[in-house]
Structure formats: C-alpha cells, structure tokens
N, C-alpha and C. Protein backbone atom coordinates (compact mmCIF):
# COMPACT_ATOMS: atom_id res chain seq x y z
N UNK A 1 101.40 123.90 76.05
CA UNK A 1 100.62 123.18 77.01
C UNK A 1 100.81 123.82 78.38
N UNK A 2 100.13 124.56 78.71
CA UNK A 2 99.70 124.71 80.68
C UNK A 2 99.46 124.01 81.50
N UNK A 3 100.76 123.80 82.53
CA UNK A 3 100.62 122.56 83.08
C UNK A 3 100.13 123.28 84.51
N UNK A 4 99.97 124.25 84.45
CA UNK A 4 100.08 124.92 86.21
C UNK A 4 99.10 124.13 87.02
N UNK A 5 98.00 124.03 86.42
CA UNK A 5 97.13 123.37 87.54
C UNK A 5 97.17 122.08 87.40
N UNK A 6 97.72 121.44 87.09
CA UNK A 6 98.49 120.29 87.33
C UNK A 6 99.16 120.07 88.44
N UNK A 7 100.44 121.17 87.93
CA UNK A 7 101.24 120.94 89.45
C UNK A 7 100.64 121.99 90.95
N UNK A 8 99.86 122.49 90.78
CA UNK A 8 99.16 123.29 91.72
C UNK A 8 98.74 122.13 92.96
N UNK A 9 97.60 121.11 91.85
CA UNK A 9 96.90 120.00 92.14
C UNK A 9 97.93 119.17 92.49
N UNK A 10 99.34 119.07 92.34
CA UNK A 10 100.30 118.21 92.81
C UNK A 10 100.90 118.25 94.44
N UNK A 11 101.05 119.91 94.22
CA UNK A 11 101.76 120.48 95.75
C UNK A 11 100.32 120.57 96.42
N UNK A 12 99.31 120.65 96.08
CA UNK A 12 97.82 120.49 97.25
C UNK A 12 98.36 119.38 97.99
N UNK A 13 98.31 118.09 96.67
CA UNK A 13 98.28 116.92 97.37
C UNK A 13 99.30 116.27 98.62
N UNK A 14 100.46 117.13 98.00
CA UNK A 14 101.94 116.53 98.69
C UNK A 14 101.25 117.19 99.98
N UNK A 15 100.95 118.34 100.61
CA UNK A 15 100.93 119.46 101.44
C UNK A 15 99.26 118.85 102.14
N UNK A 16 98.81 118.27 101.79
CA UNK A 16 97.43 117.52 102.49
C UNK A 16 97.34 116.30 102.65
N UNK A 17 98.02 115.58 101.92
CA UNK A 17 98.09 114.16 102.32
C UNK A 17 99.06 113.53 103.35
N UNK A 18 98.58 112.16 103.74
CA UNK A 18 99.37 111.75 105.19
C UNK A 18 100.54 111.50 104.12
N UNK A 19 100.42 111.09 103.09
CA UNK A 19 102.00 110.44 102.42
C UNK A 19 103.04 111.72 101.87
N UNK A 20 102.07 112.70 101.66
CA UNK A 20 103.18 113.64 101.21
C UNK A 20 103.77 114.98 102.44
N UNK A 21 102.66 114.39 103.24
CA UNK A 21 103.45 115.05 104.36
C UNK A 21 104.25 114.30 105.45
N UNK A 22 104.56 112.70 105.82
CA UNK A 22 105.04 112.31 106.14
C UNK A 22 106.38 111.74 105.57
N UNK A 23 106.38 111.65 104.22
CA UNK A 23 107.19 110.82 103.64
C UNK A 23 107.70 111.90 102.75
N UNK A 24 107.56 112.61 101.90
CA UNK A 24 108.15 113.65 101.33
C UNK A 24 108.69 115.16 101.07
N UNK A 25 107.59 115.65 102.47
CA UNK A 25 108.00 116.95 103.34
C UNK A 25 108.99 116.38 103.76
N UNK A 26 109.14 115.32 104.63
CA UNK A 26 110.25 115.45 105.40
C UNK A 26 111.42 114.89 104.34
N UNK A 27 111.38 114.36 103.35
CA UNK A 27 112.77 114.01 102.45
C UNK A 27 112.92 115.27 101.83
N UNK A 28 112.30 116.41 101.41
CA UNK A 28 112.64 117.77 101.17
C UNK A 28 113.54 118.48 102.38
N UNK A 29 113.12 118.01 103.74
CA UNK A 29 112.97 119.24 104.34
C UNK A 29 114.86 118.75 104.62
N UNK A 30 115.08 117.80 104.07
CA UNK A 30 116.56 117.15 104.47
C UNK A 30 117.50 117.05 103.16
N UNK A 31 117.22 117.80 102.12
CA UNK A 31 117.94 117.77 101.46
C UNK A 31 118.69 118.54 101.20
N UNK A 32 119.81 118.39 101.21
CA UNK A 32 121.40 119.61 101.15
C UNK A 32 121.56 119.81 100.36
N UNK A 33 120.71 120.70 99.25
CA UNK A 33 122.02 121.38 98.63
C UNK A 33 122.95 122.15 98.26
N UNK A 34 123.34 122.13 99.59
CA UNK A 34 124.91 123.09 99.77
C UNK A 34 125.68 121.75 99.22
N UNK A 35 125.99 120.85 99.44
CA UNK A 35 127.01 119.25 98.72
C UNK A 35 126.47 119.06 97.59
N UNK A 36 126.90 119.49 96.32
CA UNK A 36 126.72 119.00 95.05
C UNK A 36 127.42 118.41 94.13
N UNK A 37 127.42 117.41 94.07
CA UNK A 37 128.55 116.31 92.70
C UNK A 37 128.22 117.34 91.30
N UNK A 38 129.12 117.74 91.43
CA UNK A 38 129.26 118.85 89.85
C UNK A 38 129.30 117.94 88.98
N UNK A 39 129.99 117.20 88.57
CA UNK A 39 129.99 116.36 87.45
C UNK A 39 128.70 115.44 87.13
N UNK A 40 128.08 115.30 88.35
CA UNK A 40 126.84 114.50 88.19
C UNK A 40 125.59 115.75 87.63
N UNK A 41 125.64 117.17 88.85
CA UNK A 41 124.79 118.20 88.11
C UNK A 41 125.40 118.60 86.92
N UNK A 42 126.27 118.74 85.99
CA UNK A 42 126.47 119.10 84.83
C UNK A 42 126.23 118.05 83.80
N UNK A 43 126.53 116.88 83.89
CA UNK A 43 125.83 116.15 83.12
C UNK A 43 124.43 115.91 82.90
N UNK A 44 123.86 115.97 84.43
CA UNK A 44 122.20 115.87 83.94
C UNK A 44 121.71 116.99 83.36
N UNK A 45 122.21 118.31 83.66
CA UNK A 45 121.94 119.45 82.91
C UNK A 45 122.20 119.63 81.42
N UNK A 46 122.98 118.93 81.16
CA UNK A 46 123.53 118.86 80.02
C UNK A 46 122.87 117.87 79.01
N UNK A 47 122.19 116.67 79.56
CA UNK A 47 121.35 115.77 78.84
C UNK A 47 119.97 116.53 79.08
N UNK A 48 119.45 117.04 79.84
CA UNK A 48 118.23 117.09 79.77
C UNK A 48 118.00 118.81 78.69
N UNK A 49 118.85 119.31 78.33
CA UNK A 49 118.83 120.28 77.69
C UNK A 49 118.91 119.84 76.42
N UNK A 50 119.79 119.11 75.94
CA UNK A 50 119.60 118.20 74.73
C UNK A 50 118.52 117.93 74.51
N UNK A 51 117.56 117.65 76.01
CA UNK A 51 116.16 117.13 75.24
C UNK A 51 115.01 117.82 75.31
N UNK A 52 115.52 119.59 75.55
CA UNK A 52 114.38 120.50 75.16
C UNK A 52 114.05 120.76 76.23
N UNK A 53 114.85 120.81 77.51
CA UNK A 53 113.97 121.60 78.44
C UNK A 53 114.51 122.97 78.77
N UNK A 54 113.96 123.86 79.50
CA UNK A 54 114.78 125.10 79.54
C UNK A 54 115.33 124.97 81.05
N UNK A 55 115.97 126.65 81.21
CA UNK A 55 116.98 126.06 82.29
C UNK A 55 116.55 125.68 83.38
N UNK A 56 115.23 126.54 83.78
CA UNK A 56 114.47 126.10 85.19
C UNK A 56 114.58 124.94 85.05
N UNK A 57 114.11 124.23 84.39
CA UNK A 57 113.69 122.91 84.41
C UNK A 57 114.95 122.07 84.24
N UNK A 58 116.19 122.32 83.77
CA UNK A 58 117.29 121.90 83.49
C UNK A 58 118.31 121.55 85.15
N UNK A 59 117.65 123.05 85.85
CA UNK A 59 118.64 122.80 87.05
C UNK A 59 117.68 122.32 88.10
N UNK A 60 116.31 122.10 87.91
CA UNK A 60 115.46 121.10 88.58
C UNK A 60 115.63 119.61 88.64
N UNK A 61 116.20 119.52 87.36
CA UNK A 61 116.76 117.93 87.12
C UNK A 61 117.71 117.48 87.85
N UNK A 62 118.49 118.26 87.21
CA UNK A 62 120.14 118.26 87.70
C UNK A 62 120.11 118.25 89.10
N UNK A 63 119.62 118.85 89.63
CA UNK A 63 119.77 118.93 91.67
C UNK A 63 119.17 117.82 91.81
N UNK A 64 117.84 117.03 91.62
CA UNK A 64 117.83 115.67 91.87
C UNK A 64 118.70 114.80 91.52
N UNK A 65 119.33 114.59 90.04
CA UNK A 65 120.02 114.12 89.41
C UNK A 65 121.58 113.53 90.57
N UNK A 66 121.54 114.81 90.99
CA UNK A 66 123.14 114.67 91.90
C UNK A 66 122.93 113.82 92.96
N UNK A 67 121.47 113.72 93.58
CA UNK A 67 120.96 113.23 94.62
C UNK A 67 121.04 111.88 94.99
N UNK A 68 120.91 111.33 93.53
CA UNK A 68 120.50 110.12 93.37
C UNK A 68 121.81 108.91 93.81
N UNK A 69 121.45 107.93 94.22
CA UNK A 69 122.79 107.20 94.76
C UNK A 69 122.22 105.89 93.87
C-alpha cells in the first residue's frame, strides 16, 4: 500500500492551515530530542516492531512514545 500522498496531503495541511501552523509547528518546533527516557524509547521500539513496523517507523514511534507524559 502507498501511502505517500497521503502523508504529502497531511504535511500540506499541517504547513497551510491556521491549526497546524499555530498549534503543531510550534509543538514540533519545541521538541527536544536531545532528553530521551531510554527505557521508555526502547520499549516502544520494541512493541511496535513486534507489530510489523520497520525501523523508520519504529524510531518514529519511539521518539513520540518517550514524549508522552
């Protein structure tokens, strides 16, 4: 399945809209990750590989994953 223009059509939207440029540019533009809970990124990496994703997508998780409070 080809998802590209999917997410193409995703980052348009974030990058043109008042909500994704007020509210989620700027929660990107503030996120550190130089501070990472290893145990939190190795576990989500570690479950979401279990469930078939590859690594891009594994350490895409995982860096939100750590984020999360």
């Amino acid at each position: 399945m080809d998802l590209i223009s999917f997410y193409d059509k995703a980052l348009s939207d974030v990058a043109t809209s008042p909500i994704g440029r007020n509210m989620l540019l700027s929660l990107l533009a503030h996120l550190n990750t130089e501070i990472v809970d290893e145990h939190r990124f190795d576990d989500g990496a570690d479950y979401v590989q279990e469930c078939g994703l590859n690594d891009k997508q594994c350490e895409a998780v995982a860096y939100g994953v750590h984020h999360v409070i």
